[in-house]
Protein backbone atom coordinates (compact mmCIF):
# COMPACT_ATOMS: atom_id res chain seq x y z
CA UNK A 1 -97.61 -77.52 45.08
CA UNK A 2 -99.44 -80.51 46.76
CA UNK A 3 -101.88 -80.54 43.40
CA UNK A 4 -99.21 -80.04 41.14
CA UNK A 5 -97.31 -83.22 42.84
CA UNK A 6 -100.67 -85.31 42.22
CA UNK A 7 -101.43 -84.50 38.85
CA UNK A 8 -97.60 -85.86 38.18
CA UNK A 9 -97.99 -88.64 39.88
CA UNK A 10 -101.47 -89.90 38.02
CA UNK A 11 -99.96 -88.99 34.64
CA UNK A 12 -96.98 -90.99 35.15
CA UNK A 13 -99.34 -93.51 36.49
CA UNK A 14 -101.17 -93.15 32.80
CA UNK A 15 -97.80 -93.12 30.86
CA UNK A 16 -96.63 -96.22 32.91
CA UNK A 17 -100.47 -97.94 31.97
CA UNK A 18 -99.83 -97.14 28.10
CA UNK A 19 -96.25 -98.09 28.01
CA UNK A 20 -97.52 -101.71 29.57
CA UNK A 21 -101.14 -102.16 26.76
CA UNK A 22 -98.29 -101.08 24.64
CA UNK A 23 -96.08 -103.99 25.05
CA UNK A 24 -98.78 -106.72 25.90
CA UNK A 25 -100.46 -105.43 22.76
CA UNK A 26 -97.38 -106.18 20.73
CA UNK A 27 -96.64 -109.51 22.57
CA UNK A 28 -99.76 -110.57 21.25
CA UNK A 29 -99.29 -109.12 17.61
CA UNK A 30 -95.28 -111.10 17.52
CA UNK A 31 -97.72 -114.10 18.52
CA UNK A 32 -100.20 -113.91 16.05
CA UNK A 33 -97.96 -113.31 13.43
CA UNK A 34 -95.82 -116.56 14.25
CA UNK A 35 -98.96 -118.63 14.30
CA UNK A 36 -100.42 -117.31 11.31
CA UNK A 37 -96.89 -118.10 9.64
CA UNK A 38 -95.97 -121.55 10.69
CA UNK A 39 -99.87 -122.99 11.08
CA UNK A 40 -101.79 -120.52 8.05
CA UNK A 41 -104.85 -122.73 8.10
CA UNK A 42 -104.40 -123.28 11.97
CA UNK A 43 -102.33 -126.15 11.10
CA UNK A 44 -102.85 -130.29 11.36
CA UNK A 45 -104.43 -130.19 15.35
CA UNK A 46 -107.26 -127.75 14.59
CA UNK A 47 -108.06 -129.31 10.84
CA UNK A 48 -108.98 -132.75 12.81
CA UNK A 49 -110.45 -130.73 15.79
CA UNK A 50 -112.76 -128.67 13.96
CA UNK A 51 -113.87 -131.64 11.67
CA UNK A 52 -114.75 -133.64 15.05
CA UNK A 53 -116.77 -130.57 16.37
CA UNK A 54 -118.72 -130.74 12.17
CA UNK A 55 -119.41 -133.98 12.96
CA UNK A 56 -120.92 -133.45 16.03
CA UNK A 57 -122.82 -130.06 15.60
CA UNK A 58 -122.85 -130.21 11.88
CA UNK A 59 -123.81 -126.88 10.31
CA UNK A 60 -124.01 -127.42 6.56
CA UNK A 61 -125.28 -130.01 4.61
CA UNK A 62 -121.93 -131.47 3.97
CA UNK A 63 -121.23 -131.54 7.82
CA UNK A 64 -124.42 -133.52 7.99
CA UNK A 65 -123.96 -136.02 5.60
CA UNK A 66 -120.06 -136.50 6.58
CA UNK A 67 -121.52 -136.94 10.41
CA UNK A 68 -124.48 -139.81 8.59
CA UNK A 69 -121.50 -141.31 7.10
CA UNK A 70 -119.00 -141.00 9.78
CA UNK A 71 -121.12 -141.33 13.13
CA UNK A 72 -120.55 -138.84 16.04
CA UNK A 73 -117.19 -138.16 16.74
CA UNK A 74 -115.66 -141.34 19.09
CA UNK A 75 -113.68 -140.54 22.24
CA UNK A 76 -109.46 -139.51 21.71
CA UNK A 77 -108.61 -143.07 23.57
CA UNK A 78 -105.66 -145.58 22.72
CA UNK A 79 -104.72 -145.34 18.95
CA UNK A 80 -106.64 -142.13 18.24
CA UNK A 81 -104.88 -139.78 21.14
CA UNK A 82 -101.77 -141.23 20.41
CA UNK A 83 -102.34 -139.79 16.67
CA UNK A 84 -103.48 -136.82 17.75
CA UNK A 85 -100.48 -136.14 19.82
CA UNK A 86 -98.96 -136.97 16.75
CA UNK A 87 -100.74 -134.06 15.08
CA UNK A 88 -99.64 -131.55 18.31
CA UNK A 89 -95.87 -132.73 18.05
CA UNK A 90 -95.98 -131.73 14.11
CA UNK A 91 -97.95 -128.29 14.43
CA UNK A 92 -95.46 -127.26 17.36
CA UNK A 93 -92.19 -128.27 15.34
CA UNK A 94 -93.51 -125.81 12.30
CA UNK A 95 -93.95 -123.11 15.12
CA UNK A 96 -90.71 -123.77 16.20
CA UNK A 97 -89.01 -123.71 13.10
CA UNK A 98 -91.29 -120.44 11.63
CA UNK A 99 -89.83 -118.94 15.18
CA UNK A 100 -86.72 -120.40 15.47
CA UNK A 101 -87.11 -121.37 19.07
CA UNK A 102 -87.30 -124.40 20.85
CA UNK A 103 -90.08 -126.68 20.47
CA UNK A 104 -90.42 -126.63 24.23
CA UNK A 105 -90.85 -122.60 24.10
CA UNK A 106 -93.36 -123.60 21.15
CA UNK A 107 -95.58 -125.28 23.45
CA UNK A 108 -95.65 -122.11 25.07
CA UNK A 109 -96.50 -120.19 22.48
CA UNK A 110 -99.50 -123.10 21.37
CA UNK A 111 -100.83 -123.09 25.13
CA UNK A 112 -100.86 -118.93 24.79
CA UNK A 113 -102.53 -118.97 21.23
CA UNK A 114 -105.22 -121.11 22.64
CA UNK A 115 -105.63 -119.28 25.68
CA UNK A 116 -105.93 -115.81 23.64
CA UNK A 117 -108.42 -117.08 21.33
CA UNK A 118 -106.31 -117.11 18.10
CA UNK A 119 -106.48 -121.03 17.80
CA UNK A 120 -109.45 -123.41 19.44
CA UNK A 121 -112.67 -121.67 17.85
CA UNK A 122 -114.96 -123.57 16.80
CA UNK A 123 -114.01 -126.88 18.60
CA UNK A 124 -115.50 -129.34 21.22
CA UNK A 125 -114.76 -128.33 24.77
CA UNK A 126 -113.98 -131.75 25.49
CA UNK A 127 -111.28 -131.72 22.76
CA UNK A 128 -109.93 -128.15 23.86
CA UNK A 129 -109.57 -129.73 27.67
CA UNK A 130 -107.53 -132.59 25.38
CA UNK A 131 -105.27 -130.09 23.32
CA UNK A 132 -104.75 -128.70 26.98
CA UNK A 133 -103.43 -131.42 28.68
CA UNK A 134 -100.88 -132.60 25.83
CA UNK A 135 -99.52 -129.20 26.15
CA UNK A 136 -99.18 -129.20 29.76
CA UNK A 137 -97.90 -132.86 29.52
CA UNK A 138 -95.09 -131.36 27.13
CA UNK A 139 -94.64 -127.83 28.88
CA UNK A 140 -90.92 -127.42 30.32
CA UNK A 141 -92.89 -126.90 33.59
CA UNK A 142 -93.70 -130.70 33.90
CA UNK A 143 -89.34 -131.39 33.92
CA UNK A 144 -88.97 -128.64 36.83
CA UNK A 145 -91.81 -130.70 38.57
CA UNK A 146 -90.19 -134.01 38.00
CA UNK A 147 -86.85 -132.21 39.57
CA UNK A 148 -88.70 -130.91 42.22
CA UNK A 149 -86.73 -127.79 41.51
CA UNK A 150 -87.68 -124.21 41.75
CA UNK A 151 -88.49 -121.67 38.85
CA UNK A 152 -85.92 -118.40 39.12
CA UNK A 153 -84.71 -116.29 37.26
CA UNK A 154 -81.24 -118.75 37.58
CA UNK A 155 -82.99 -121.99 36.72
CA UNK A 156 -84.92 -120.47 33.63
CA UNK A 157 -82.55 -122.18 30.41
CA UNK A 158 -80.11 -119.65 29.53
CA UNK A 159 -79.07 -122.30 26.44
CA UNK A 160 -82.12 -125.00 24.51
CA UNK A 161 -81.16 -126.49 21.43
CA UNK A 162 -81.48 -123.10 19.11
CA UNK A 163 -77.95 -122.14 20.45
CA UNK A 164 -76.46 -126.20 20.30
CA UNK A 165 -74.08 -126.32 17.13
CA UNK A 166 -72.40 -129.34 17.10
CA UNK A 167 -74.52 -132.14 19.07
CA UNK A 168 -73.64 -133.40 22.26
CA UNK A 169 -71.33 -136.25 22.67
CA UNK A 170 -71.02 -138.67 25.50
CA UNK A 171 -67.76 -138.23 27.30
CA UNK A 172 -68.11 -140.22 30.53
CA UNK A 173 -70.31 -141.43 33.64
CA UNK A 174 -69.34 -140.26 37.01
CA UNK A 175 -70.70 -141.68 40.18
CA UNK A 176 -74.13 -139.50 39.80
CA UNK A 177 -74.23 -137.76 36.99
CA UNK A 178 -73.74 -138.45 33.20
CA UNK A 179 -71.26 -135.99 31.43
CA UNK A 180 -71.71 -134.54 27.47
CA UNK A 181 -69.49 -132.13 25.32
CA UNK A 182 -70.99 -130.26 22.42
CA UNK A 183 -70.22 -126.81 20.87
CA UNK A 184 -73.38 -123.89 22.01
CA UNK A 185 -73.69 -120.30 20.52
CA UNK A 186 -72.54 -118.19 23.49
CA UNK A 187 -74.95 -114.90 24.85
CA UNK A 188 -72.64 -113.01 22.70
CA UNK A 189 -72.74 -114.43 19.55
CA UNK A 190 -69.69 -116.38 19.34
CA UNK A 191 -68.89 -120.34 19.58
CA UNK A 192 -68.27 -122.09 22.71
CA UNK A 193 -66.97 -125.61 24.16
CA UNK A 194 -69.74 -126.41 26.83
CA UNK A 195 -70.16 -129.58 29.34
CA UNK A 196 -73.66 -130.62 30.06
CA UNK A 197 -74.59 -132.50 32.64
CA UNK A 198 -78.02 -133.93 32.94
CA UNK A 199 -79.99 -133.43 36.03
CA UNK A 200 -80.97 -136.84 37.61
CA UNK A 201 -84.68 -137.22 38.29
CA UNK A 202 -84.66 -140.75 40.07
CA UNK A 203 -83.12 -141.08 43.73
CA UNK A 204 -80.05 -142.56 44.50
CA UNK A 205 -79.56 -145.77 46.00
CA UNK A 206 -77.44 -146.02 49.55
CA UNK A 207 -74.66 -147.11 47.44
CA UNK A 208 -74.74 -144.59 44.86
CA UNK A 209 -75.23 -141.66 47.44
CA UNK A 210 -72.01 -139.84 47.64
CA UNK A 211 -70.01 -140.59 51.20
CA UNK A 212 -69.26 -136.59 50.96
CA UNK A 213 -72.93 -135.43 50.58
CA UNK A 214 -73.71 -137.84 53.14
CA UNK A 215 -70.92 -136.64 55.77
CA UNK A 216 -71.85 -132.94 55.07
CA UNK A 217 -75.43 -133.12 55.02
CA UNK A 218 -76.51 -133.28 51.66
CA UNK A 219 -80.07 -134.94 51.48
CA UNK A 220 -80.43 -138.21 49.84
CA UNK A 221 -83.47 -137.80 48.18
CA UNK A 222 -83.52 -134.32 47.64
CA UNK A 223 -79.70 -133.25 46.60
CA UNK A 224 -80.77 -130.16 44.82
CA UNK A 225 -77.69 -130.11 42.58
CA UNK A 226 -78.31 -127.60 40.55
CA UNK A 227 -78.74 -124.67 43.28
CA UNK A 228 -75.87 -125.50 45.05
CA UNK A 229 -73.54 -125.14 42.10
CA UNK A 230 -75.11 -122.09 40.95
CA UNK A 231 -74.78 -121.11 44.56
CA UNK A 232 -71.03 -121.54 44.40
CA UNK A 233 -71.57 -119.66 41.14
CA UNK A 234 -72.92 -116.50 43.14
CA UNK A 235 -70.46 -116.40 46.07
CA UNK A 236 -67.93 -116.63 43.65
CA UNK A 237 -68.71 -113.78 41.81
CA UNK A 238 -69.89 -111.80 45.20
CA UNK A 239 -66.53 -112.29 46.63
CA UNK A 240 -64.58 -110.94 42.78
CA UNK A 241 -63.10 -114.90 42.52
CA UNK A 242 -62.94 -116.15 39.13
CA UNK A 243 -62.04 -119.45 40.31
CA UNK A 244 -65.09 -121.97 39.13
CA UNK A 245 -67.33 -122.27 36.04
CA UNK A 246 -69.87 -119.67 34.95
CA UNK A 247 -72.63 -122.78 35.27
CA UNK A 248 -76.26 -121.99 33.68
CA UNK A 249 -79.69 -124.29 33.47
CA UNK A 250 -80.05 -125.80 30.04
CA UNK A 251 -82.62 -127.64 27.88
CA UNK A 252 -80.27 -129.78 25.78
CA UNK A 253 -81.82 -132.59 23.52
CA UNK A 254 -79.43 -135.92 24.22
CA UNK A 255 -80.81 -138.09 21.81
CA UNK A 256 -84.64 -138.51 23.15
CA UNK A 257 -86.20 -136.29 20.49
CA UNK A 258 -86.92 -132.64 20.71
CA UNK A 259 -89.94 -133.16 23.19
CA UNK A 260 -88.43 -134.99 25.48
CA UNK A 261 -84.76 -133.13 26.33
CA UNK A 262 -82.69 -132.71 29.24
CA UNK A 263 -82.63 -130.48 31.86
CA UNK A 264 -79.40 -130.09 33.18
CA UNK A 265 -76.07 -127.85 34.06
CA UNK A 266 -74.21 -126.10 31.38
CA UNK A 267 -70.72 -125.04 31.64
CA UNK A 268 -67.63 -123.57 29.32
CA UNK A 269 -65.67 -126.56 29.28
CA UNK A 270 -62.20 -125.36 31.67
CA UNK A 271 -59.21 -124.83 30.16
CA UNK A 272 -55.71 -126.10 31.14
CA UNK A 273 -55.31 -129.78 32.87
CA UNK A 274 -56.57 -131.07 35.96
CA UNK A 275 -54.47 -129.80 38.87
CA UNK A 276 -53.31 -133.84 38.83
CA UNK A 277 -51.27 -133.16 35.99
CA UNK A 278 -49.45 -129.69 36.59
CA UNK A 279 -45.94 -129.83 37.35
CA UNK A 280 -44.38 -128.60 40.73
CA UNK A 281 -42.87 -125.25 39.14
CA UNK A 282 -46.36 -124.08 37.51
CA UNK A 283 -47.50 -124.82 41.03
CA UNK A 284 -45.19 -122.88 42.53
CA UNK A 285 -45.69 -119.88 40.36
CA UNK A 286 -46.72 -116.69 42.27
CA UNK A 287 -50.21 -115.96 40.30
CA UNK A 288 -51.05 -119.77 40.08
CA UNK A 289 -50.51 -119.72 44.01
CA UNK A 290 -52.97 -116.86 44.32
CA UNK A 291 -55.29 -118.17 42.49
CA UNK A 292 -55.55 -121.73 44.15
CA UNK A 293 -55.65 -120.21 47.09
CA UNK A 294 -58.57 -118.51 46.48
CA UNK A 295 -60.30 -121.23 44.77
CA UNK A 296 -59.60 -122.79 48.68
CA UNK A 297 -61.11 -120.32 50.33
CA UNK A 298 -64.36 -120.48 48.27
CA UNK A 299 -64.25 -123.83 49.33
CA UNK A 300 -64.39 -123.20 53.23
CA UNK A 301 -67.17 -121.15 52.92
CA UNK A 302 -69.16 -122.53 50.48
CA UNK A 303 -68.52 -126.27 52.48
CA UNK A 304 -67.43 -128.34 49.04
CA UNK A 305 -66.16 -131.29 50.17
CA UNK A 306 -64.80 -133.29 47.26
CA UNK A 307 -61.96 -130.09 45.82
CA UNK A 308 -59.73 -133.30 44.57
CA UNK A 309 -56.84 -132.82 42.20
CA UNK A 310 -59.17 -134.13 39.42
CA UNK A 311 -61.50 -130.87 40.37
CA UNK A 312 -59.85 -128.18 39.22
CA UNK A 313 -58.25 -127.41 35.69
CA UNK A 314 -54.96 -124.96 35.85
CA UNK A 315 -54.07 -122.55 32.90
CA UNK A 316 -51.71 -120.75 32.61
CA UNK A 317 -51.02 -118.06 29.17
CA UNK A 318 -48.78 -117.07 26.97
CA UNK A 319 -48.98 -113.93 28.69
CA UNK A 320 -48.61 -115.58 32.13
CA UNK A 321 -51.69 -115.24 33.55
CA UNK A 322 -52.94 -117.80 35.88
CA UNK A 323 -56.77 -118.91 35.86
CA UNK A 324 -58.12 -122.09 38.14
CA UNK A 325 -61.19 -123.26 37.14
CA UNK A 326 -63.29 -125.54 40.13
CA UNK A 327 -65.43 -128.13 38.30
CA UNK A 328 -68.36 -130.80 40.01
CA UNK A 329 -69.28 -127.71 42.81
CA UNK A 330 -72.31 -129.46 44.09
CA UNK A 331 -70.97 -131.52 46.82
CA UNK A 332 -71.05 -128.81 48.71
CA UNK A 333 -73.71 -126.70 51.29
CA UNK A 334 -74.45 -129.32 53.28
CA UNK A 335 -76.68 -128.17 56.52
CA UNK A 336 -73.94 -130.55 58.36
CA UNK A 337 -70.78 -128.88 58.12
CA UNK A 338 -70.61 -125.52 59.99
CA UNK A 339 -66.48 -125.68 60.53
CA UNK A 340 -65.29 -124.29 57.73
CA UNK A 341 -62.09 -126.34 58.11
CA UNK A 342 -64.84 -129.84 58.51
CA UNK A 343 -63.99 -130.88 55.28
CA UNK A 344 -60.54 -132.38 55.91
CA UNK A 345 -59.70 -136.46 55.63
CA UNK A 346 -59.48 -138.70 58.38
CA UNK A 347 -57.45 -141.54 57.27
CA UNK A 348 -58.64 -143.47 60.58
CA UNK A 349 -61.93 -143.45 59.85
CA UNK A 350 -63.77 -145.14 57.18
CA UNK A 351 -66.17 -142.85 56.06
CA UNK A 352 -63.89 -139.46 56.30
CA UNK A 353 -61.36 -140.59 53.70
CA UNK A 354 -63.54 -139.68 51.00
CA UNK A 355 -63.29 -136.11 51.98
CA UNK A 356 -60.91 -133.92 50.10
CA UNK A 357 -60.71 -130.72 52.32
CA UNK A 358 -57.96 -128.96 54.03
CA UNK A 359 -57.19 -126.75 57.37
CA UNK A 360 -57.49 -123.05 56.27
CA UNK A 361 -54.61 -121.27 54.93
CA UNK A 362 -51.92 -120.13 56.80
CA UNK A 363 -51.82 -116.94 54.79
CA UNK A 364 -53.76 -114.54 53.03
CA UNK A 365 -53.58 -111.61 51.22
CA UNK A 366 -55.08 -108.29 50.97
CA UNK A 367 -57.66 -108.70 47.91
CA UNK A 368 -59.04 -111.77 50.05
CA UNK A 369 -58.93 -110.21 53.19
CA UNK A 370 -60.89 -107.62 51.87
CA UNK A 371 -63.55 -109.77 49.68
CA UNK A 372 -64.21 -111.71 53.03
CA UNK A 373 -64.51 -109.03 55.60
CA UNK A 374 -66.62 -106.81 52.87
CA UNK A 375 -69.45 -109.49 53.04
CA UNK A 376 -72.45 -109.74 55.63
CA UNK A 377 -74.17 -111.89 56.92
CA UNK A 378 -77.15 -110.03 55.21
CA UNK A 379 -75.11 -110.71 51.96
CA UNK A 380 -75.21 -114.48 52.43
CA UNK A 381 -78.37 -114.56 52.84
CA UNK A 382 -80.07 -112.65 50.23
CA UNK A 383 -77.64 -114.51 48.03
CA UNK A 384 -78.42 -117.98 48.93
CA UNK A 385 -82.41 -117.61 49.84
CA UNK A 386 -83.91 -118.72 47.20
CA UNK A 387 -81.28 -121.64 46.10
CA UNK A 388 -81.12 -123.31 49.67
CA UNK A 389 -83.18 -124.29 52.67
CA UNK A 390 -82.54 -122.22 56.08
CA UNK A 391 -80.78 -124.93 57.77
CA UNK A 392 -77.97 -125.39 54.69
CA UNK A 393 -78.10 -120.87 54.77
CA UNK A 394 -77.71 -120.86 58.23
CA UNK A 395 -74.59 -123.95 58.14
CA UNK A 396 -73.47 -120.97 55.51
CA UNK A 397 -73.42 -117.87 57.96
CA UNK A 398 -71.43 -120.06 60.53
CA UNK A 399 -69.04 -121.44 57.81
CA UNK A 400 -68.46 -117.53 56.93
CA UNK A 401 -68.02 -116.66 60.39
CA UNK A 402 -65.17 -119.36 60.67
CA UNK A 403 -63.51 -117.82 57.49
CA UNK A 404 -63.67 -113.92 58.87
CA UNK A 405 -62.38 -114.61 62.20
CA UNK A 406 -59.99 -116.78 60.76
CA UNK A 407 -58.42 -113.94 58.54
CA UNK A 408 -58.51 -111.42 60.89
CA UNK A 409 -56.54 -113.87 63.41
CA UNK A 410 -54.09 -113.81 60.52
CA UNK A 411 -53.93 -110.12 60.15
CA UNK A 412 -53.01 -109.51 63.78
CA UNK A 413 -50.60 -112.59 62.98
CA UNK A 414 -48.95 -110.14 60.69
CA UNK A 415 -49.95 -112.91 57.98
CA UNK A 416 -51.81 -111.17 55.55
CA UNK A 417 -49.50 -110.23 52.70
CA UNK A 418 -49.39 -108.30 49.11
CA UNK A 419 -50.65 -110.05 46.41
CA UNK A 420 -47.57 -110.30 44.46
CA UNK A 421 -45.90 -111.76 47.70
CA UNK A 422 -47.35 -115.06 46.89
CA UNK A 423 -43.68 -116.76 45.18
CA UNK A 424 -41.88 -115.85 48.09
CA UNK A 425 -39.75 -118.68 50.28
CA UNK A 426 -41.11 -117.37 53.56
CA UNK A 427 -45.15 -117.67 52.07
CA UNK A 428 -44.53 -120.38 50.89
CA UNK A 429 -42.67 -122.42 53.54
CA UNK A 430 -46.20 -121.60 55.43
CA UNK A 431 -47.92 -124.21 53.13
CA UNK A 432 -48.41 -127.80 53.57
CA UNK A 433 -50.75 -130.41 52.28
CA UNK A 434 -52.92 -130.13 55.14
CA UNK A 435 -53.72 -126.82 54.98
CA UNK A 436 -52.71 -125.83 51.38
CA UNK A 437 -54.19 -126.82 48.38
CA UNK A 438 -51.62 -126.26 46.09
CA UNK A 439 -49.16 -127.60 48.94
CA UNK A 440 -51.25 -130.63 48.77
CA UNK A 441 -50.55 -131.14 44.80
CA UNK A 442 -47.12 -129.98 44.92
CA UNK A 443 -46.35 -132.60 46.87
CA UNK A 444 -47.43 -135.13 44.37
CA UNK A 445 -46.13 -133.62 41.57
CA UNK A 446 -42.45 -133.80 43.50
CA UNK A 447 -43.34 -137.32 44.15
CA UNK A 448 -43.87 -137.83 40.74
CA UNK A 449 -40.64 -136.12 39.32
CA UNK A 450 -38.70 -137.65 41.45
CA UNK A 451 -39.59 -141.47 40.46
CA UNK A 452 -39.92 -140.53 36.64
CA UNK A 453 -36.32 -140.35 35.75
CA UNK A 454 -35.90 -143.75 36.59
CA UNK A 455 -38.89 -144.92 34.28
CA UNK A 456 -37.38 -142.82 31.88
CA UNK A 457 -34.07 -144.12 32.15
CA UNK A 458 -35.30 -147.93 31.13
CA UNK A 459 -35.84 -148.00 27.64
CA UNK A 460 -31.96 -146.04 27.39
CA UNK A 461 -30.61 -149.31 29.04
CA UNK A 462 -32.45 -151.58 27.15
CA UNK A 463 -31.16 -149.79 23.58
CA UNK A 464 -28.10 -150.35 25.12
C-alpha cells in the first residue's frame, strides 16, 4: 500500500514537472514570436550594436575596411547614448504595439529576450551591460523604488495605458495629490469613468503635511498612500460593506510620454453628489441611513480621519436603492489613533479642528453586528500585513477592539436593531451630529432649507 502511495506521489511529482517545462516552454515560444514580429531583423538597437561589435572584431573583409574607415567603435557617452536610447525607446514602442501592451511591460519583454538569448548575440559585452542598464533605467521597477513602495499582488497595475480610452483630463489639485478623469476599459470588457490620482514621489513640506495624518500618526516622509487606501479597500470588502471605491494601482501616461507615466490610484469615479449636497429627506431615508452608517463604522476601525461631507458621494436609484461611496481613504491607519472614537473635532484646540470624526453610533444593526463580531484579530492581521507596518496593524487590532466591545455594549443595551428599522422616529432620535454621520449632514442640510426660501423669495419681490 506504502509502495503504491509512493509511486503516486513521484508521478504526480513528474506530471506537475511537465505541466511547468510545458508552460515556461510556451512563455518563451509567445516571446519569441512577439520579437520576431515587431523587431524581424532584431530591430534599430541590435543593427547599431552588432555594427559596433564589426567594427571592433571585424570578421569579413567589409567589417575590416568599414572598421579602417570608421576607427574602433568610440565609447556610448553624451550625444551618442542619448541616440542610442533613442534607438531602445523606438524598438520597445514596435514591441509594444506588435503586442499590444504597454511599453513599460515591453521593457520587460526586451530585458527577457536579452536574458534568453533571442536578442544580444553577437555584440560587445560592454554594449550588452549598456542595453542593460537603459532597460533597468526604464523598467516599472525603478517607479516602485522611487515610491519606496512594495511589489504585491495589490500594487502590480491592474489598468496601463492599453485599457485608457479617452485620455486623462485634469480636474483639480487637492492639498497632496493631483486629481485626473479619463474613460479605462474595465476587467470585463466594458467602459468605465475612472479617477486617477498620481502617487507623489517628493516629501511634503511641514505646511503641506496634512494636520489629520499628522494628529493620527501618519509619517511625514513616508505616508504610504497607496496601502492604506487599498487597506480600507480590504476591510471593506472583509466586513461585506460596499461603502468606498474599488481602488487599484495604475500606470497611466499624464502627458510625460509613454516611458515616463504615472504611478498612481485608480478608481470608478462615485456616483451621486457629495453628501454636502443631499437634501435632509434622502438623508433620512431608511437604506441611505444604513448605508452611512456603515460607511461610519469602517471609519472607526480603519482610523480615517478626514470622512467630511465632501468625502462621500450618495446615490440613490430609480429602484431605491441606496449606495455611499467613501472617496480620499488614505488619511487614515495612523499608528497614533488606537480610540476608535479619536477622530472627533475639538473646536478648542487648534490642531483638532481639522478632524472630521464622530463618537460611535448609538445604534446598530444586525448585519453589522455580525460583520464586526465575525472578524479576528487573526483576520486583521493577515489582512493588513503586508500593506502596513506593525505599529499602524497593531493601532488596528485596538481600534477593532473599541468597535466589538462597543457593539456588544449596544446589544445588551437592547440597541441593536433590524435592518429595515433604520427610518424609524425612535432610531433615529438616537442620532446626532456628534455621533452620527448622517446626523451630522442632516443638520446642515435643515440649516440650509430653512434659510433658502428667503433667498428664493428675493428676485419674486424685486419682479414685483
Amino acid at each position: 500500500m506504502l509502495a503504491q502511495e509512493l509511486r503516486q506521489e513521484k508521478a504526480e511529482e513528474a506530471e506537475k514537472a511537465a505541466q511547468a517545462s510545458q508552460a515556461k516552454q510556451a512563455r518563451r515560444d509567445a516571446l519569441e514570436q512577439l520579437v520576431h514580429a515587431a523587431l524581424p531583423d532584431g530591430g534599430q538597437t541590435m543593427k547599431r550594436l552588432k555594427a559596433r561589435a564589426a567594427r571592433k572584431h571585424p570578421a569579413t573583409l567589409a567589417d575590416r575596411l568599414n572598421a579602417v574607415r570608421n576607427g574602433a567603435p568610440k565609447p556610448m557617452e553624451g550625444e551618442r547614448k542619448t541616440a542610442f536610447e533613442a534607438l531602445v525607446r523606438a524598438d520597445l514602442l514596435d514591441i509594444a504595439d506588435a503586442g499590444e501592451i504597454d511599453p513599460l511591460v515591453a521593457v520587460d519583454k526586451m530585458a527577457e529576450a536579452l536574458e534568453a538569448g533571442m536578442l544580444g548575440k553577437g555584440i560587445l559585452e560592454s554594449d550588452r551591460q549598456l542595453l542593460e542598464e537603459v532597460l533597468d533605467g526604464l523598467s516599472i521597477d525603478r517607479l516602485y523604488t522611487q515610491l519606496n513602495l512594495k511589489m504585491t499582488d495589490d500594487t502590480m497595475p491592474a489598468f496601463t495605458n492599453a485599457q485608457v480610452l479617452e485620455a486623462p483630463t485634469f480636474l483639480g489639485e487637492g492639498k497632496i495629490s493631483k486629481v485626473y478623469a479619463l474613460k479605462i476599459q474595465n476587467t470585463d470588457g466594458s467602459p468605465m469613468d475612472a479617477v486617477f490620482k498620481p502617487l507623489e514621489y517628493e516629501v511634503p513640506g511641514l505646511d503641506e503635511w496634512s494636520v489629520v495624518a499628522r494628529l493620527t500618526g501618519i509619517s511625514r516622509e513616508e505616508p504610504q498612500t497607496a496601502m492604506r487606501n487599498l487597506a480600507t479597500v480590504a476591510y471593506a470588502k472583509t466586513l461585506g460593506f460596499h461603502v468606498v471605491t474599488d481602488t487599484r494601482v495604475a500606470l497611466i501616461d499624464i502627458g510625460y510620454g509613454p516611458f515616463e507615466p504615472a504611478l498612481g490610484l485608480i478608481m470608478e469615479r462615485a456616483k451621486g453628489k457629495p453628501a454636502e449636497e443631499i437634501d435632509a429627506e434622502v438623508l433620512v431615508q431608511a437604506k441611505v441611513c444604513a448605508e452611512i452608517t456603515k460607511l461610519q463604522l469602517l471609519d472607526h476601525l480603519t482610523g480615517e480621519g478626514d470622512r467630511h461631507d465632501k468625502n462621500y458621494f450618495i446615490d440613490v436609484g430609480s429602484d431605491g436603492r441606496a449606495q455611499v461611496m467613501g472617496i480620499d481613504n488614505d488619511q487614515c491607519f495612523g499608528a497614533a489613533l488606537t480610540d476608535p472614537a479619536g477622530a472627533q473635532p475639538d473646536l478648542a484646540h487648534p490642531l483638532r479642528q481639522a478632524l472630521h470624526g464622530t463618537a460611535l453610533p448609538p445604534v446598530v444593526d444586525t448585519e453589522m453586528e455580525l460583520a464586526i463580531l465575525m472578524l479576528t484579530e487573526e483576520h486583521i492581521t493577515s489582512m493588513l500585513e503586508e500593506k502596513l507596518n506593525d505599529a499602524e496593524i497593531a493601532a488596528a487590532i485596538q481600534r477593532y477592539q473599541g468597535v466589538k466591545q462597543h457593539v456588544i455594549q449596544l446589544r445588551q443595551d437592547g440597541l441593536v436593531i433590524e435592518p429595515h428599522e433604520w427610518g424609524q422616529a425612535h432610531v433615529q432620535e438616537r442620532l446626532t451630529p456628534e455621533n452620527s454621520y448622517m446626523a451630522r449632514e442632516l443638520e446642515v442640510a435643515k440649516a440650509f432649507e430653512t434659510t433658502a426660501p428667503e433667498h428664493d423669495a428675493a428676485p419674486e419681490n424685486d419682479n414685483r
